[in-house]
N, C-alpha and C. Protein backbone atom coordinates (compact mmCIF):
# COMPACT_ATOMS: atom_id res chain seq x y z
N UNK A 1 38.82 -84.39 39.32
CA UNK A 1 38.46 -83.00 39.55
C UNK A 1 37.41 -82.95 40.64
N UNK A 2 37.70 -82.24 41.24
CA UNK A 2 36.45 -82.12 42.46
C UNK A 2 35.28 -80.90 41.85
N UNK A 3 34.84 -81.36 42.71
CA UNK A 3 33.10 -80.91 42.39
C UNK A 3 33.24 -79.27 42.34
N UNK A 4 33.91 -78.89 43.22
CA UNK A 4 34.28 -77.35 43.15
C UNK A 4 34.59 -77.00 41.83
N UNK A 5 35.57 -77.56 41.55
CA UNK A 5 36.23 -77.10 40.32
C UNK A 5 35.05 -76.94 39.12
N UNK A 6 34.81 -77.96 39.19
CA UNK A 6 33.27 -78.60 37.98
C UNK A 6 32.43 -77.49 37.82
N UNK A 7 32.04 -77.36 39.00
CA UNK A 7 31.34 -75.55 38.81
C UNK A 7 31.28 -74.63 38.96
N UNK A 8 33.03 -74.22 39.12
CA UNK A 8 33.40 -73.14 38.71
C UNK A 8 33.61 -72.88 37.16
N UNK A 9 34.28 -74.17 36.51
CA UNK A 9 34.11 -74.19 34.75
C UNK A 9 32.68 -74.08 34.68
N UNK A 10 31.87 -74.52 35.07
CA UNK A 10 30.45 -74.25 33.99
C UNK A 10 30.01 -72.89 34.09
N UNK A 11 30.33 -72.61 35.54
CA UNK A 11 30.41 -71.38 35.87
C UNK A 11 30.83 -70.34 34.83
N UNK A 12 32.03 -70.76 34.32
CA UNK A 12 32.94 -70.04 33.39
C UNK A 12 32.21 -70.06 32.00
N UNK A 13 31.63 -71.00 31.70
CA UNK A 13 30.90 -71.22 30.58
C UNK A 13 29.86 -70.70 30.51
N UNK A 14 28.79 -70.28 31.76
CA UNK A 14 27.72 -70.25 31.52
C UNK A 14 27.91 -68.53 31.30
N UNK A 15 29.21 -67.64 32.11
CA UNK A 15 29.11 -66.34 32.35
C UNK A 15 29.56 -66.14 30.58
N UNK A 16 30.46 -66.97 30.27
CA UNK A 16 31.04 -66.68 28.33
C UNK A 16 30.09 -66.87 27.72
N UNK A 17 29.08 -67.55 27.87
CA UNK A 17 27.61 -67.78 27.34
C UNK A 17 26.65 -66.29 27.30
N UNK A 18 26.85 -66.32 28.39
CA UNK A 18 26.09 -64.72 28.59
C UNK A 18 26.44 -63.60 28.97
N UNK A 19 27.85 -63.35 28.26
CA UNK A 19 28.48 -61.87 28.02
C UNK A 19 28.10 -61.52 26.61
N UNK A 20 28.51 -62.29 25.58
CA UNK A 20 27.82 -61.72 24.44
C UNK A 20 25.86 -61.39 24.48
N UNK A 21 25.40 -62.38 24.84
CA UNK A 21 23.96 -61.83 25.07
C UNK A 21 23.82 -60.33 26.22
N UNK A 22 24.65 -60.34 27.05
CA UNK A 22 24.64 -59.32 27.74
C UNK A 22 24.46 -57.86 26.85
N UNK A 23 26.21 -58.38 26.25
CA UNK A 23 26.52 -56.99 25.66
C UNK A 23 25.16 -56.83 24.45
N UNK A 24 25.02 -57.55 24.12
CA UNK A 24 23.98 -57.48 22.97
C UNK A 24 23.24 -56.89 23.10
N UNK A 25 22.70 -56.95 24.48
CA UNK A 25 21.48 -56.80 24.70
C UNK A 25 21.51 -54.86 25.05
N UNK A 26 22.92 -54.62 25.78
CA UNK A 26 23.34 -53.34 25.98
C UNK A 26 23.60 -52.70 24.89
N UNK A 27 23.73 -53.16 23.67
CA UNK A 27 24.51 -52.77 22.27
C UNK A 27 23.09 -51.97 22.25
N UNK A 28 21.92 -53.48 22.23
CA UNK A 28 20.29 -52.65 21.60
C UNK A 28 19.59 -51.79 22.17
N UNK A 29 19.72 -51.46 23.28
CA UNK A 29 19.86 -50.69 24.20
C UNK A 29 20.21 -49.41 24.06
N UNK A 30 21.44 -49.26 23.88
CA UNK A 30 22.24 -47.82 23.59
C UNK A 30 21.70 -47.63 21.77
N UNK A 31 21.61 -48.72 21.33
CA UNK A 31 21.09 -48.12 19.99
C UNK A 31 19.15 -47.51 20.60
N UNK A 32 18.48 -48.43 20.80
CA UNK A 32 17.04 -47.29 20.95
C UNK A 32 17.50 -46.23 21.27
N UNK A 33 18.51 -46.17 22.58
CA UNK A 33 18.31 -44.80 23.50
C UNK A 33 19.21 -43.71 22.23
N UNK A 34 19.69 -44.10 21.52
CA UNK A 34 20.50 -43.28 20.37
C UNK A 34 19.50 -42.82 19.63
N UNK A 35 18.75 -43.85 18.83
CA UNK A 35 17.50 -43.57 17.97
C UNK A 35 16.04 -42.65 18.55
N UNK A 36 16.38 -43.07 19.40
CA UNK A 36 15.64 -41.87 20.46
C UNK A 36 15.75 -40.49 20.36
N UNK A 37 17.18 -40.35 20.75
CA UNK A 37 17.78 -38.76 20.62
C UNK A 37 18.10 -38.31 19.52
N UNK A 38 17.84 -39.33 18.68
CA UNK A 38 18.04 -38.80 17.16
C UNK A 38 16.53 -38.40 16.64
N UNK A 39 15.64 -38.82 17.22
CA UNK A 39 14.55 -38.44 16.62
C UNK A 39 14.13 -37.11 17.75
N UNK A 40 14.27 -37.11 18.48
CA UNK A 40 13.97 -35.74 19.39
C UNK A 40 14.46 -34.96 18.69
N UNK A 41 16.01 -34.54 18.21
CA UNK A 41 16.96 -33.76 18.02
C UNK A 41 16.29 -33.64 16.47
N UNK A 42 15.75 -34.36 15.81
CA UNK A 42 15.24 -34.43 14.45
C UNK A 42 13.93 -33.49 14.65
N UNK A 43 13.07 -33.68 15.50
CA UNK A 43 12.31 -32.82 16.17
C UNK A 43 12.28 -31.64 16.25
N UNK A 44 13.71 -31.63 16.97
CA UNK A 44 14.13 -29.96 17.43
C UNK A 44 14.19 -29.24 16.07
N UNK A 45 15.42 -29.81 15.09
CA UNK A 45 15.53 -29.22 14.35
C UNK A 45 14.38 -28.49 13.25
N UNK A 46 13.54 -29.42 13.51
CA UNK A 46 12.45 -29.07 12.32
C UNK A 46 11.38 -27.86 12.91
N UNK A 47 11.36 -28.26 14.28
CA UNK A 47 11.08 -26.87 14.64
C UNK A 47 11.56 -25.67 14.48
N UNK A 48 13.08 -26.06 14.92
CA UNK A 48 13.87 -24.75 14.91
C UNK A 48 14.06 -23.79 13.24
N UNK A 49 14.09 -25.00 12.68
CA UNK A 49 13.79 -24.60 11.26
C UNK A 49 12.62 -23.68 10.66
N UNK A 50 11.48 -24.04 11.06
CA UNK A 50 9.99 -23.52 11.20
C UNK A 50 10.24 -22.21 11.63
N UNK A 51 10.91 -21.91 12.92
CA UNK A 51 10.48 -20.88 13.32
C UNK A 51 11.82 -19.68 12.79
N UNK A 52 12.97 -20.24 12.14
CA UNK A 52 13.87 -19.68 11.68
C UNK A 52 12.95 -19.04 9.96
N UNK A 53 12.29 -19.76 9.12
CA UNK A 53 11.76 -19.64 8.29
C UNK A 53 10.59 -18.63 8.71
N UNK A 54 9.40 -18.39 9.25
CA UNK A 54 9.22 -17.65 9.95
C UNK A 54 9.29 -16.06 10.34
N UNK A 55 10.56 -16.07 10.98
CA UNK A 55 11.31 -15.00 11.72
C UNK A 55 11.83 -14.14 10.11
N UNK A 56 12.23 -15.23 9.09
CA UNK A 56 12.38 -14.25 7.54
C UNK A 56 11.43 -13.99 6.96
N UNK A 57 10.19 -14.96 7.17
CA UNK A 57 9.24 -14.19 6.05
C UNK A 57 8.67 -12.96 6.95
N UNK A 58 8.20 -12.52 8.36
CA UNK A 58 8.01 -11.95 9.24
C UNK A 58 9.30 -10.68 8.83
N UNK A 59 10.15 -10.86 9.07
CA UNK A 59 11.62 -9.72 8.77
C UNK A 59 11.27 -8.98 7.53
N UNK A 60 11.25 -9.70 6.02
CA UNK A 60 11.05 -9.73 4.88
C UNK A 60 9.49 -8.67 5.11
N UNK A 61 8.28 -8.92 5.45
CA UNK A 61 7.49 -8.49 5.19
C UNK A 61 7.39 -7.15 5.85
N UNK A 62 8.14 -7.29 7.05
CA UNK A 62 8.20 -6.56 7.76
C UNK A 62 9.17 -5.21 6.85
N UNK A 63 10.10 -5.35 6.39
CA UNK A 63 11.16 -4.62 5.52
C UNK A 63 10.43 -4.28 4.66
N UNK A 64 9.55 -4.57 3.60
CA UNK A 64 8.42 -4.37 2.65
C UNK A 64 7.59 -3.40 3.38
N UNK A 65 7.08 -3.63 4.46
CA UNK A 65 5.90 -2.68 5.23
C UNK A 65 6.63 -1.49 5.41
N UNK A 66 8.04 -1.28 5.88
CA UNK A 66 8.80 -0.08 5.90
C UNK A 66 9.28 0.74 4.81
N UNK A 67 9.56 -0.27 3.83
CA UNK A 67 10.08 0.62 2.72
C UNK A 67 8.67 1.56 2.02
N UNK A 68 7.65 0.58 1.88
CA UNK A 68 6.10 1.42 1.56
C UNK A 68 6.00 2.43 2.72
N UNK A 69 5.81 2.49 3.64
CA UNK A 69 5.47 3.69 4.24
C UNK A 69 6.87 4.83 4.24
N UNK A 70 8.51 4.62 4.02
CA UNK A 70 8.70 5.40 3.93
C UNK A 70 8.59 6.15 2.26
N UNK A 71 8.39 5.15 1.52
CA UNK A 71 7.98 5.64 0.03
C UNK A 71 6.82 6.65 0.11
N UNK A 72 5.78 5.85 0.88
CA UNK A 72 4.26 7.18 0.84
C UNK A 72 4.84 8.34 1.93
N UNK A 73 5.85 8.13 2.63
CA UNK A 73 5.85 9.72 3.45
C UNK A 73 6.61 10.29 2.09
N UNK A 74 7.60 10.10 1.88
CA UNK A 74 8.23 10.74 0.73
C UNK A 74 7.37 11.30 -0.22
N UNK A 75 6.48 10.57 -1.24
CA UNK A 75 5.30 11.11 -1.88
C UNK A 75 4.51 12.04 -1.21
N UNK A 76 3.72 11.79 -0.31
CA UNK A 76 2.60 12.38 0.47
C UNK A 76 3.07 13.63 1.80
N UNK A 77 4.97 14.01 1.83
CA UNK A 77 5.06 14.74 2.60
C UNK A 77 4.25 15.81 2.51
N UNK A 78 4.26 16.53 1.53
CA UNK A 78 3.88 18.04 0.94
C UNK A 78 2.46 18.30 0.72
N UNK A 79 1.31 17.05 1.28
CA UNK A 79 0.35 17.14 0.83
C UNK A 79 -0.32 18.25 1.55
N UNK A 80 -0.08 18.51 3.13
CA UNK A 80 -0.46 19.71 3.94
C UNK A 80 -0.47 21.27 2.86
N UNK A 81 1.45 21.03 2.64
CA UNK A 81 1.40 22.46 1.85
C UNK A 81 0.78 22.55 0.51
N UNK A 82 0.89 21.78 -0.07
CA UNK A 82 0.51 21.76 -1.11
C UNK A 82 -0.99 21.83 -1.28
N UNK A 83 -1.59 21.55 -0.21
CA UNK A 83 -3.38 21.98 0.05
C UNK A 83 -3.37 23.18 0.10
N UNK A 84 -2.42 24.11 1.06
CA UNK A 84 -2.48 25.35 1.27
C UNK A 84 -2.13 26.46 -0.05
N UNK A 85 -1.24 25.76 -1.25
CA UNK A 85 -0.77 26.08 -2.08
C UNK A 85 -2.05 26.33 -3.42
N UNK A 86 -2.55 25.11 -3.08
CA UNK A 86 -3.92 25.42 -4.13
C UNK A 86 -4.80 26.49 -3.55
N UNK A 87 -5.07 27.47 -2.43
CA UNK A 87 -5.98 28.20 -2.92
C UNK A 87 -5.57 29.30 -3.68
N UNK A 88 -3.77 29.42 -3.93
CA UNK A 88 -3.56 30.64 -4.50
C UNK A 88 -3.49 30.49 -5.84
N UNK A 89 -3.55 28.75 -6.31
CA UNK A 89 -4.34 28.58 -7.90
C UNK A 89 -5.26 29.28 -8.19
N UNK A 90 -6.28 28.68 -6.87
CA UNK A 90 -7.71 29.42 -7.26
C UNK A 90 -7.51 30.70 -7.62
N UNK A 91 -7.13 30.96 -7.02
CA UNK A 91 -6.84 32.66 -6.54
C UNK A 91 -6.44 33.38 -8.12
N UNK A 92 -5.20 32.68 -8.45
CA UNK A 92 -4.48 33.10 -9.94
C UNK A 92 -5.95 32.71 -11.17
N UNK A 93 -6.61 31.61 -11.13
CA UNK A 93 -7.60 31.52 -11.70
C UNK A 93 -8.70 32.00 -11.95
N UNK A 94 -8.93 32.35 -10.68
CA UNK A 94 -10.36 33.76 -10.54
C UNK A 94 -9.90 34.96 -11.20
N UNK A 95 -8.77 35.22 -10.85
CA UNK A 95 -8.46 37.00 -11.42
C UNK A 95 -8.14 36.50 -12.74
N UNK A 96 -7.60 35.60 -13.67
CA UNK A 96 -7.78 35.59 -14.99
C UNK A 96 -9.47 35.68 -15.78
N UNK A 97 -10.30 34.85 -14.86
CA UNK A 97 -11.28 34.41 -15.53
C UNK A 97 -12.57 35.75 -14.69
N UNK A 98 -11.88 36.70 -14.04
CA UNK A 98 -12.20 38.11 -13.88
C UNK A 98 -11.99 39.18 -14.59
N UNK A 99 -11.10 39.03 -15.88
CA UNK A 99 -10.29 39.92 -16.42
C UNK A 99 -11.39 40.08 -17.69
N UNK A 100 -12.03 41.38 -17.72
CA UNK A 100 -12.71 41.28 -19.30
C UNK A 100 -12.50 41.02 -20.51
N UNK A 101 -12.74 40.69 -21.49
CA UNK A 101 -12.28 39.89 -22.81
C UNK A 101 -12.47 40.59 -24.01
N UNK A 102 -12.19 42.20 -23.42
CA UNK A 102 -12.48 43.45 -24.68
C UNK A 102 -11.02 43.47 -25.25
N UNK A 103 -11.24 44.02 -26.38
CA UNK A 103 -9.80 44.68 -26.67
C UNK A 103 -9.45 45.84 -26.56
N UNK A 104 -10.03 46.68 -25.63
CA UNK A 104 -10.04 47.58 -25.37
C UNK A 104 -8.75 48.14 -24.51
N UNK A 105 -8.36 47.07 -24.02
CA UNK A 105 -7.06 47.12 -22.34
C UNK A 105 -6.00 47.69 -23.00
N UNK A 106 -5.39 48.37 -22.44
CA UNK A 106 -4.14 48.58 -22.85
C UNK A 106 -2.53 47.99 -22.49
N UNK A 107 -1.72 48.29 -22.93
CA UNK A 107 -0.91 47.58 -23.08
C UNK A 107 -0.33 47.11 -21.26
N UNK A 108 -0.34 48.10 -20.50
CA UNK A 108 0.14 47.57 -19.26
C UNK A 108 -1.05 47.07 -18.75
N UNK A 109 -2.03 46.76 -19.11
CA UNK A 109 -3.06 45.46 -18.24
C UNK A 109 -3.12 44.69 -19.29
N UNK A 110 -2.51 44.77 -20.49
CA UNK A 110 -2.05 43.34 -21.21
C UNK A 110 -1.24 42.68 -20.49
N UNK A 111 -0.06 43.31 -19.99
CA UNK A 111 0.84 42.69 -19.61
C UNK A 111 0.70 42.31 -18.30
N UNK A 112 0.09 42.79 -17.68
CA UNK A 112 -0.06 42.69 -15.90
C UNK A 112 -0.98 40.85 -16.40
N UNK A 113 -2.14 40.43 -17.27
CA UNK A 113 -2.42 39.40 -17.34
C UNK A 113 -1.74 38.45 -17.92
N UNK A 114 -0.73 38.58 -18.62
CA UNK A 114 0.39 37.93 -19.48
C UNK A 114 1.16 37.40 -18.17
N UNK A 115 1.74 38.34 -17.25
CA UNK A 115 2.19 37.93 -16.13
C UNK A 115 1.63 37.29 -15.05
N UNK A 116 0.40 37.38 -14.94
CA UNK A 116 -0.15 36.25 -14.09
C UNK A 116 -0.87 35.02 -14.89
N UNK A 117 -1.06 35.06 -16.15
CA UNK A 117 -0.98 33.40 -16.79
C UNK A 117 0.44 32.83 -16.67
N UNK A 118 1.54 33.65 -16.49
CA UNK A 118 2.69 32.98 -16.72
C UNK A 118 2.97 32.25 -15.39
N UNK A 119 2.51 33.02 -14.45
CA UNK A 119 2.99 32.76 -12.77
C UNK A 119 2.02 31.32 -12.50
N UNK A 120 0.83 31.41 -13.35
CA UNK A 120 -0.09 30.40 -12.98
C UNK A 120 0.44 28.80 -13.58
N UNK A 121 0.87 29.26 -14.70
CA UNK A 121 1.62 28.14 -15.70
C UNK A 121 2.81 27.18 -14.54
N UNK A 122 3.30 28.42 -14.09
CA UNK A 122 4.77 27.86 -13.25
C UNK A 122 4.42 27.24 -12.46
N UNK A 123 3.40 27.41 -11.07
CA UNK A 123 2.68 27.05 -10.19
C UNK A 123 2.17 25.53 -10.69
N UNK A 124 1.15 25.32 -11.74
CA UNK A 124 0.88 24.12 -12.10
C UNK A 124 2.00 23.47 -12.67
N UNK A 125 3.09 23.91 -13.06
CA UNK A 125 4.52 23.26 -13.53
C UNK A 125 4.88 22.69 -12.38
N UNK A 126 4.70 23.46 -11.21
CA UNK A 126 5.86 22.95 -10.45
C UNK A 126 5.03 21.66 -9.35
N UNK A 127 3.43 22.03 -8.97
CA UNK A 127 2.26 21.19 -8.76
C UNK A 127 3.07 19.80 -9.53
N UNK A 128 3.38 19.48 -10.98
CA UNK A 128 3.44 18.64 -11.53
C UNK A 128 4.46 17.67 -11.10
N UNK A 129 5.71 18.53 -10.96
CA UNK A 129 7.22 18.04 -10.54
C UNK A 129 7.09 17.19 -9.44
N UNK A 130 5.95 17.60 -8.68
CA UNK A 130 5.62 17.04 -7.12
C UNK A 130 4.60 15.60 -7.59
N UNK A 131 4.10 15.58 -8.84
CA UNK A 131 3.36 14.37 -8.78
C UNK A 131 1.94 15.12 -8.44
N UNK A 132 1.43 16.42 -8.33
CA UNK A 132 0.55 17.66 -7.67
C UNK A 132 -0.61 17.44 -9.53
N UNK A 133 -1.80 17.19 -9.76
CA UNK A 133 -2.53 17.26 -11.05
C UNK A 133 -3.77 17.51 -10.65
N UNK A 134 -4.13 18.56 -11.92
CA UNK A 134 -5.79 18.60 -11.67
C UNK A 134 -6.24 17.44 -12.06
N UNK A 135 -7.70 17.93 -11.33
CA UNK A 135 -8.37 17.02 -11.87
C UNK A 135 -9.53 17.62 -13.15
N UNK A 136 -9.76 17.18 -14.39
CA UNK A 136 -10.44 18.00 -15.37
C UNK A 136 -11.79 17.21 -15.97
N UNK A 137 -12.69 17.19 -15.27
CA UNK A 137 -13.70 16.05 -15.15
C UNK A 137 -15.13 16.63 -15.53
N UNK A 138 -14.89 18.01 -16.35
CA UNK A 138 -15.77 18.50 -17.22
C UNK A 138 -16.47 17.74 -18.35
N UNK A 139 -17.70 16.78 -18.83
CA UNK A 139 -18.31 16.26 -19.32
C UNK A 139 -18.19 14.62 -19.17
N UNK A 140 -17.42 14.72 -17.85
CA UNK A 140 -17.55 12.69 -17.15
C UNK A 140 -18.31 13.01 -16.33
N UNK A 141 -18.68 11.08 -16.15
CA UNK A 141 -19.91 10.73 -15.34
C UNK A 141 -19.62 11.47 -14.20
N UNK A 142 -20.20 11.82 -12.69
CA UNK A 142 -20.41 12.35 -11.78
C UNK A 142 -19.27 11.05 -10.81
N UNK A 143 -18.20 10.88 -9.93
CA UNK A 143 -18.11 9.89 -9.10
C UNK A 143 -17.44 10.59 -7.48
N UNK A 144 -18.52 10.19 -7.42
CA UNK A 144 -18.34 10.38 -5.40
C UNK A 144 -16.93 10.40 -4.61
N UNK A 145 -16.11 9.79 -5.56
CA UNK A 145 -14.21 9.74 -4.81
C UNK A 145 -13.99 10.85 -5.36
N UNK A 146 -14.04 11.52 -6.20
CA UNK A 146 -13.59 12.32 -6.98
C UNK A 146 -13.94 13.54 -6.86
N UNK A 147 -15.53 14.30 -6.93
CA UNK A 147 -16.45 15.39 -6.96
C UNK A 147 -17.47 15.20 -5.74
N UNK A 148 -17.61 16.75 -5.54
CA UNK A 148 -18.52 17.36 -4.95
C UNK A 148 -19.65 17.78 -5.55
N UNK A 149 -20.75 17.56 -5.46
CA UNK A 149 -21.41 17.91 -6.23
C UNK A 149 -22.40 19.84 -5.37
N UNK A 150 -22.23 20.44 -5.92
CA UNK A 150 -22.58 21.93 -5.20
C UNK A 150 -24.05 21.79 -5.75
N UNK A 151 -23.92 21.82 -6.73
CA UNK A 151 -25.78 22.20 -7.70
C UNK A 151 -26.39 21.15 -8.71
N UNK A 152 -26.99 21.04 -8.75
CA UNK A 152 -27.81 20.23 -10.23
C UNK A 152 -28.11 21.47 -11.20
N UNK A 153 -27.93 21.16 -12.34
CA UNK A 153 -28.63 22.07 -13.70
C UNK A 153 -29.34 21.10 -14.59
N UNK A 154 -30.86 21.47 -14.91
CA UNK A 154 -31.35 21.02 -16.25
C UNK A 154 -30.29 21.03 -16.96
N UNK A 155 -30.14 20.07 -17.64
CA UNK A 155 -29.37 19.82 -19.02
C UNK A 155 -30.05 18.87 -19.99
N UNK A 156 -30.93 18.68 -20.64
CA UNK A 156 -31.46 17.39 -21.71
C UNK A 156 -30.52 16.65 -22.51
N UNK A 157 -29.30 17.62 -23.01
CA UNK A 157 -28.66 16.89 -23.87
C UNK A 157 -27.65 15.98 -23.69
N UNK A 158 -27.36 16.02 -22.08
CA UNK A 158 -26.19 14.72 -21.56
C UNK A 158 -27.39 13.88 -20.61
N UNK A 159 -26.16 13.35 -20.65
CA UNK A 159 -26.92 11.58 -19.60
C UNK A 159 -26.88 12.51 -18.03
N UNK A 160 -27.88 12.25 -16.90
CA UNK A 160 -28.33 12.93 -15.92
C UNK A 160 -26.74 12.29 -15.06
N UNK A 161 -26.11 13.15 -14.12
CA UNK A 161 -25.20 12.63 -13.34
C UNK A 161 -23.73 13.26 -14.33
N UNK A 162 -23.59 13.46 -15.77
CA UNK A 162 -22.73 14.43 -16.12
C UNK A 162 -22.52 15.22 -15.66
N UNK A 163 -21.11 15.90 -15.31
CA UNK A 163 -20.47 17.13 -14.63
C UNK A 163 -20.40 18.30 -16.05
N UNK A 164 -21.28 19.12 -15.59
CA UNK A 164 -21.54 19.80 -16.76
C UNK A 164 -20.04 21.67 -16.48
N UNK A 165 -20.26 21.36 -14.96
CA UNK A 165 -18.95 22.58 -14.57
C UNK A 165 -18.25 22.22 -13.65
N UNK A 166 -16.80 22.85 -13.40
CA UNK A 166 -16.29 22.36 -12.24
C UNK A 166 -16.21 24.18 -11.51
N UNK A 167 -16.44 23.94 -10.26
CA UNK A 167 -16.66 25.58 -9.94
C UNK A 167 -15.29 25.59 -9.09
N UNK A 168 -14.88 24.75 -8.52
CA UNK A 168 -13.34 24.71 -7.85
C UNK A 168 -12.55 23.24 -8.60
N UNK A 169 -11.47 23.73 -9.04
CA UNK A 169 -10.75 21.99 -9.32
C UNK A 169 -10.46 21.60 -8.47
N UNK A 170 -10.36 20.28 -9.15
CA UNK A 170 -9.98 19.20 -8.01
C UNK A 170 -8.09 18.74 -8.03
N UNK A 171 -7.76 18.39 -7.85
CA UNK A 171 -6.18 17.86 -7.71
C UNK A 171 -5.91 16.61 -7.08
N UNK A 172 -4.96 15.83 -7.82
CA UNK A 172 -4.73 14.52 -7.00
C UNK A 172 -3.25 14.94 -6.69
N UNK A 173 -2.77 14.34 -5.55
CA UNK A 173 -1.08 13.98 -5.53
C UNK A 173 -1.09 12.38 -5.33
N UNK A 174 0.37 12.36 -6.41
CA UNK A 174 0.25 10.89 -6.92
C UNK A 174 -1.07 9.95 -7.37
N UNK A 175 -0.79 9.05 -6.43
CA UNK A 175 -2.40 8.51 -6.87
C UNK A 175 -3.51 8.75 -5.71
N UNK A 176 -3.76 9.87 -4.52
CA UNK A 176 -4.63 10.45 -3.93
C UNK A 176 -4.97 11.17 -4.39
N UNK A 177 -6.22 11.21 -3.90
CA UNK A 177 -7.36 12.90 -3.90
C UNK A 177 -6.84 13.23 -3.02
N UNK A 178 -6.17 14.97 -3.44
CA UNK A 178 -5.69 15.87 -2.61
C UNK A 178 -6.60 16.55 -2.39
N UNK A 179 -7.74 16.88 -3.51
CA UNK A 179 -8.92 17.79 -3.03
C UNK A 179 -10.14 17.43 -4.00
N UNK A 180 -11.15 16.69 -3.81
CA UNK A 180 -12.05 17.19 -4.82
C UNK A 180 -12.84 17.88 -5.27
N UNK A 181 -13.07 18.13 -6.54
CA UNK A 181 -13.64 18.79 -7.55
C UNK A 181 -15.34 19.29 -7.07
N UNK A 182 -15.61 20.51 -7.13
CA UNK A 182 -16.71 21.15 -6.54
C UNK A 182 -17.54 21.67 -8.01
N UNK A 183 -18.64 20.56 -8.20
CA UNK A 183 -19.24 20.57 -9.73
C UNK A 183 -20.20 20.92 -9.70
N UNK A 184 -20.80 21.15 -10.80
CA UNK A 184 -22.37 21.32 -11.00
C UNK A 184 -22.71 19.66 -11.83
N UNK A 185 -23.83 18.92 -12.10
CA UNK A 185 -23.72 18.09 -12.72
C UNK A 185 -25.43 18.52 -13.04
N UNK A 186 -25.54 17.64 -14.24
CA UNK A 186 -26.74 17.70 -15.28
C UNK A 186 -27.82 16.69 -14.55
N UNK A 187 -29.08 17.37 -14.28
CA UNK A 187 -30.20 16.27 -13.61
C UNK A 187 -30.96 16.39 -15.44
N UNK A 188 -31.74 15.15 -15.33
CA UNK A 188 -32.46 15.13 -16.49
C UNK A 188 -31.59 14.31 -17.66
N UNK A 189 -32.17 14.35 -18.91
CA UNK A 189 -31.99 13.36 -19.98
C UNK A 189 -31.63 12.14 -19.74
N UNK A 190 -31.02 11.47 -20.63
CA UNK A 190 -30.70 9.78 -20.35
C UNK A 190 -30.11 9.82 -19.17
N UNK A 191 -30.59 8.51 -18.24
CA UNK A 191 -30.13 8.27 -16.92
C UNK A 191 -28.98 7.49 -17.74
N UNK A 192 -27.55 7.67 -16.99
CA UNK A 192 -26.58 7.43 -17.29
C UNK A 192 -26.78 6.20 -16.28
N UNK A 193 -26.22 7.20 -15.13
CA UNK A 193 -26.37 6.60 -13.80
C UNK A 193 -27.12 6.97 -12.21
N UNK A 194 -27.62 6.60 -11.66
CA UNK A 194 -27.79 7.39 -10.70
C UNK A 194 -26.72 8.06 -9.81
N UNK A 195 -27.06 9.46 -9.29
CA UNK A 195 -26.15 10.51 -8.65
C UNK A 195 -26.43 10.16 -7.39
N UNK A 196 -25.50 9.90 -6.44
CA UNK A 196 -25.60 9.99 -5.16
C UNK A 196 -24.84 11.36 -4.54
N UNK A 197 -25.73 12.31 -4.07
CA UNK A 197 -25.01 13.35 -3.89
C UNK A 197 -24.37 13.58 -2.26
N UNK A 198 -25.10 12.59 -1.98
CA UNK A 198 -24.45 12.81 -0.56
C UNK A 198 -23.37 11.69 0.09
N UNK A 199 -23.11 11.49 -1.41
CA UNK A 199 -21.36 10.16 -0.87
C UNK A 199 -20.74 11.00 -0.52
């Protein structure tokens, strides 16, 4: 065999020698660069996940924040009229508690007051239907969300800061103060609590 030949076989041997290490080496290769993009893409997802989770509790709370405010417009539409509606309580209330208490009246100003307790009845009936309530806070403590305070009266026999009158009622709709209560409250005897009259 000539010398040519000789190393072209080793030749042959040495390249069959190092095709499997080749490929091997390309096998480990394409595997990092795989494991690679598998962990990026593992990446992505967990982000994408994050911000998909996210985007529902955000939606979700967001749907919650809408349904409450259209719940309180629904409740609280009527609160305008229904302010305007209470002074003709007052109104029905004054002329009862104007009406003298003789028995003297006769029968058609019996009835003319029979008919406006009845009209007054309906009015607070219908105040009610709306979620519309006084407020009746005649011999409770005095509280600043609630009452106005107009006057102080000596009183000894309640705790000082008792609402001894209410001179206008008060009314809530639902769970607001639609208007509060314009009182007199008791200065003097047991300090209950102190009155802050200018909350």
């Amino acid at each position: 065999m000539s010398q040519d030949h000789n190393e072209d076989l080793q030749q042959a041997v040495n390249d069959t020698n190092e095709a499997p290490l080749q490929k091997r080496d390309e096998a480990e290769t394409s595997v990092d660069a795989a494991e690679d993009a598998l962990g990026i893409a593992q990446d992505e997802i967990g982000k994408l996940k994050d911000q998909i989770l996210r985007a529902m509790a955000e939606t979700e709370n967001t749907r919650r924040r809408m349904k409450k405010e259209n719940d309180d417009a629904q409740k609280f539409a009527i609160a305008g009229f229904a302010k305007e509606m209470l002074t003709i309580a007052d109104n029905f209330r004054r002329a009862l508690e104007a009406v003298p208490k003789d028995d003297s009246q006769n029968d058609t100003f019996k009835n003319l007051v029979m008919g406006v307790e009845a009209t007054e009845r309906q009015l607070l009936s219908a105040f009610e239907r709306f979620g519309i309530k006084k407020i009746e806070p005649t011999g409770q403590p005095f509280d600043p969300h609630y009452h106005q305070v107009m006057m102080e009266q000596e009183d000894l026999s309640v705790p000082a800061g008792t609402i001894l009158t209410v001179l206008q009622a008060g009314y809530m709709i639902h769970d607001r103060l639609l208007r509060e209560a314009m009182v007199v409250v008791a200065k003097g005897g047991a300090l209950a609590h102190k009155v802050d009259t200018n909350a």
